[in-house]
C-alpha atoms as a PDB file:
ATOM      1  CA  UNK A   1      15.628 -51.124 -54.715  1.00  0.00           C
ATOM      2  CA  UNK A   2      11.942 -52.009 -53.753  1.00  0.00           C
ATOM      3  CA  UNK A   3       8.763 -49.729 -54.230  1.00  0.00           C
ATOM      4  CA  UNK A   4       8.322 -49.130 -50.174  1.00  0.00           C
ATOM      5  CA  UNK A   5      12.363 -47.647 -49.913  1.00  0.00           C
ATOM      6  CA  UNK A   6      12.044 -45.796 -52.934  1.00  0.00           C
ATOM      7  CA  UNK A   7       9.287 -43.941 -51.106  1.00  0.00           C
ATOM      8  CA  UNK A   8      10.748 -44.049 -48.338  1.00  0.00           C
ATOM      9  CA  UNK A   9      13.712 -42.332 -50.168  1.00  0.00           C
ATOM     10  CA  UNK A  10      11.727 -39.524 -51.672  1.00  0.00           C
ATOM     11  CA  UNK A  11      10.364 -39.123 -47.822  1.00  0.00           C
ATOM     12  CA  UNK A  12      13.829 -38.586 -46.705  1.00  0.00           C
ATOM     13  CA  UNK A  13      15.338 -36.076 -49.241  1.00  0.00           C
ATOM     14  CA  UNK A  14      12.142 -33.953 -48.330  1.00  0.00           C
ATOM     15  CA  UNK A  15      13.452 -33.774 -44.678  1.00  0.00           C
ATOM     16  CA  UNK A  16      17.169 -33.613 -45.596  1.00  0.00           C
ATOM     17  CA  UNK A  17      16.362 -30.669 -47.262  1.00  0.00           C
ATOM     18  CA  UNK A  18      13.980 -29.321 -45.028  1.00  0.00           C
ATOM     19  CA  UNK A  19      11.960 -27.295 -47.495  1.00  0.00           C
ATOM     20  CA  UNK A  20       9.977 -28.045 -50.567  1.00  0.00           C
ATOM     21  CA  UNK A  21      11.780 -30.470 -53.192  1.00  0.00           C
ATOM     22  CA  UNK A  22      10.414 -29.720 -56.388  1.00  0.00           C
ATOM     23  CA  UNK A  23       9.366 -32.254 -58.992  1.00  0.00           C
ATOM     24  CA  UNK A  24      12.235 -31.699 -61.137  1.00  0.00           C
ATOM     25  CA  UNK A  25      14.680 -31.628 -57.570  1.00  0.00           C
ATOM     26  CA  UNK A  26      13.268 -35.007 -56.876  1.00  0.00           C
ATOM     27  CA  UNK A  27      14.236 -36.364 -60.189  1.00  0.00           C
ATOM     28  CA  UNK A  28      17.849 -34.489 -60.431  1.00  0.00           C
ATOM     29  CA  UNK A  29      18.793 -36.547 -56.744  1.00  0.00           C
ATOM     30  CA  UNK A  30      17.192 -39.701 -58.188  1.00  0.00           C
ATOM     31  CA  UNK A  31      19.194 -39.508 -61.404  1.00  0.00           C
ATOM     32  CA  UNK A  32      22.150 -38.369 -59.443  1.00  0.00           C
ATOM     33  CA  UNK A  33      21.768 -41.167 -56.388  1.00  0.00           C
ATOM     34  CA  UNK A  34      21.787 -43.728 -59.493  1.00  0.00           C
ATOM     35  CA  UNK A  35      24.614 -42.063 -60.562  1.00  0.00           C
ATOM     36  CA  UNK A  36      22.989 -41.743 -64.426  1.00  0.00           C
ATOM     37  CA  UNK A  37      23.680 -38.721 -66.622  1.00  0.00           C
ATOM     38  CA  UNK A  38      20.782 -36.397 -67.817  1.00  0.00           C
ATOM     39  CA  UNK A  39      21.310 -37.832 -71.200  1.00  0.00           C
ATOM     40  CA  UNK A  40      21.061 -41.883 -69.997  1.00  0.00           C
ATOM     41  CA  UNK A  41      17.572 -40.895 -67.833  1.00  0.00           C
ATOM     42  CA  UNK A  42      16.013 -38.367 -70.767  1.00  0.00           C
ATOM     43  CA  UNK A  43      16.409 -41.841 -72.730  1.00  0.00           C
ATOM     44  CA  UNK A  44      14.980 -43.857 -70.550  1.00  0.00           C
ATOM     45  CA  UNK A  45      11.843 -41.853 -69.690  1.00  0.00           C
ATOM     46  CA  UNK A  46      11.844 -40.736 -73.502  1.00  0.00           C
ATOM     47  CA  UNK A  47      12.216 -36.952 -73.250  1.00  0.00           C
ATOM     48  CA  UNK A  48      14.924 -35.026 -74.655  1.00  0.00           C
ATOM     49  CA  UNK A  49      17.788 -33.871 -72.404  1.00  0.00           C
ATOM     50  CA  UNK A  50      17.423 -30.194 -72.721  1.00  0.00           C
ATOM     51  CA  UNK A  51      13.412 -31.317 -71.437  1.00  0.00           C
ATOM     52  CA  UNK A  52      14.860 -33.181 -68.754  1.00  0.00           C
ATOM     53  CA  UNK A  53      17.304 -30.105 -67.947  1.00  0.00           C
ATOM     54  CA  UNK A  54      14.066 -27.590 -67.649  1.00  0.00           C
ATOM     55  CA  UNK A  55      12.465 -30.177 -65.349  1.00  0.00           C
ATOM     56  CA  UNK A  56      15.347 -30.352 -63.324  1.00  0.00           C
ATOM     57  CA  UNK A  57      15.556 -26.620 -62.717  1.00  0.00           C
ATOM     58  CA  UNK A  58      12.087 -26.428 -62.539  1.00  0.00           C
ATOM     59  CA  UNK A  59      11.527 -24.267 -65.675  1.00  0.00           C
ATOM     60  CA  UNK A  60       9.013 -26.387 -66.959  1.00  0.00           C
ATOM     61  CA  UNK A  61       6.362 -28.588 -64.858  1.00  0.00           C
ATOM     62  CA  UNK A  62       5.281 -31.781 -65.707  1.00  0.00           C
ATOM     63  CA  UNK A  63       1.781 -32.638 -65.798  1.00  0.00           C
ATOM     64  CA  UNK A  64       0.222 -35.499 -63.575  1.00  0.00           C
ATOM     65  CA  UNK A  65       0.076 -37.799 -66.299  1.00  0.00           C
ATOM     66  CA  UNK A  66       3.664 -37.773 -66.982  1.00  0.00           C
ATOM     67  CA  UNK A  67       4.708 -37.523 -63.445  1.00  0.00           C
ATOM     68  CA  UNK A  68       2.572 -41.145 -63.294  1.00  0.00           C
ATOM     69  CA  UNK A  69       3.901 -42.316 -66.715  1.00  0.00           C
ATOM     70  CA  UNK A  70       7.655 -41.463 -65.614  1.00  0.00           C
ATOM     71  CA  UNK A  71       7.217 -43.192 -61.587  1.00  0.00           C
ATOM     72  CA  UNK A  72       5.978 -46.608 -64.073  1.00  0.00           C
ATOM     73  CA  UNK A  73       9.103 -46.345 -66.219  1.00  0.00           C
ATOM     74  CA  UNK A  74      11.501 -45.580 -62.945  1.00  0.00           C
ATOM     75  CA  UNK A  75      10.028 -48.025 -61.039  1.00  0.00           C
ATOM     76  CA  UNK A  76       8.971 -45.864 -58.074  1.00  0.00           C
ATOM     77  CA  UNK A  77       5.555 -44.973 -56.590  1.00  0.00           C
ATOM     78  CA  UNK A  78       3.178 -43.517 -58.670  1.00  0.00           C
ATOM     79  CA  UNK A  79       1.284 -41.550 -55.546  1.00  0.00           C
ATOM     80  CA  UNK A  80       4.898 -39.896 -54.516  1.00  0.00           C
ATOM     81  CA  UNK A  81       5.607 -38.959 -58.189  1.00  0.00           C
ATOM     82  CA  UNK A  82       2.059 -37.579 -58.677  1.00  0.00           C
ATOM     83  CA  UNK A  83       1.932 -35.506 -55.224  1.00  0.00           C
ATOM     84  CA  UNK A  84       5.194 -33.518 -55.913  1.00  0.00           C
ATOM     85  CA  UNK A  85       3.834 -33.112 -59.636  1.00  0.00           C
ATOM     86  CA  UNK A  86       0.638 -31.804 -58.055  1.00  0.00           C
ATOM     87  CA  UNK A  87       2.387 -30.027 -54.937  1.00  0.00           C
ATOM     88  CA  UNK A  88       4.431 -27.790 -57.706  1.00  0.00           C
ATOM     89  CA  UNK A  89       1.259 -27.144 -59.680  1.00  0.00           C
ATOM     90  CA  UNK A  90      -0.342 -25.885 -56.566  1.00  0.00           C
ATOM     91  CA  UNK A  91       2.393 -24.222 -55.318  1.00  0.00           C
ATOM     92  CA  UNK A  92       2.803 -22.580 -58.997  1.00  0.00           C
ATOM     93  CA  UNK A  93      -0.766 -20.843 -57.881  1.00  0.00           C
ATOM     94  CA  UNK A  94       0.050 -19.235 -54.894  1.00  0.00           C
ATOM     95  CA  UNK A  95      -0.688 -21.859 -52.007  1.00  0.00           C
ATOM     96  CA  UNK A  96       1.402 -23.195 -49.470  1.00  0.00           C
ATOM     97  CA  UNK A  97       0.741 -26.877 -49.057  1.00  0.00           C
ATOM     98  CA  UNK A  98       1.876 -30.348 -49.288  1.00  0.00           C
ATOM     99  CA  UNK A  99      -0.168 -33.053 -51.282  1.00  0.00           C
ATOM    100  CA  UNK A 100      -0.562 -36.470 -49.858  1.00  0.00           C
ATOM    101  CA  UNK A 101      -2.561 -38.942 -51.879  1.00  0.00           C
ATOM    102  CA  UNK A 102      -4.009 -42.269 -50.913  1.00  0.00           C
ATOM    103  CA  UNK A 103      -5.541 -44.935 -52.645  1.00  0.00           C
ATOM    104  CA  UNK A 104      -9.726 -44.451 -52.301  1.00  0.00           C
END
């Protein structure tokens, strides 16, 4: 799958949903739409599974460095992986608001 419809993809689970998807939600429908166990993608982005578990169920948030540093590794857009990182950070503190970043 190509860069652009993996974006697109992350686009479209948002309005499936219709309400905020999480960091962690994101990466439970991507590891479930590749049909991959939490065991096979904690591997491959080189986290434990128990991690991967809390990020999933949004127990623990990932910072915007690792949100970038997993996108590389996945092969998916670094700006979509760093806005949710950033929107659940933000949303963490009490404001209501969707992130949309752009390259300068």
């Amino acid at each position: 799958m190509s860069i652009k419809k993996k974006s697109a993809t992350i686009d479209i689970f948002d309005k499936i949903r219709g309400k905020h998807l999480s960091f962690g939600r994101m990466l439970e429908s991507i590891r479930k739409a590749d049909e991959i166990t939490q065991v096979e993608l904690a591997k491959k982005i080189k986290i434990s599974k128990a991690h991967l578990c809390d990020i999933e169920k949004s127990r623990r948030q990932v910072s915007l460095e690792r949100a970038i540093q997993f996108a590389k590794i996945l092969g998916y857009s670094e700006y979509q992986f760093a806005a949710k990182a950033l929107e659940d950070q933000v949303k963490n503190a009490g404001l209501k608001v969707k992130i949309v970043l752009e390259a300068a």
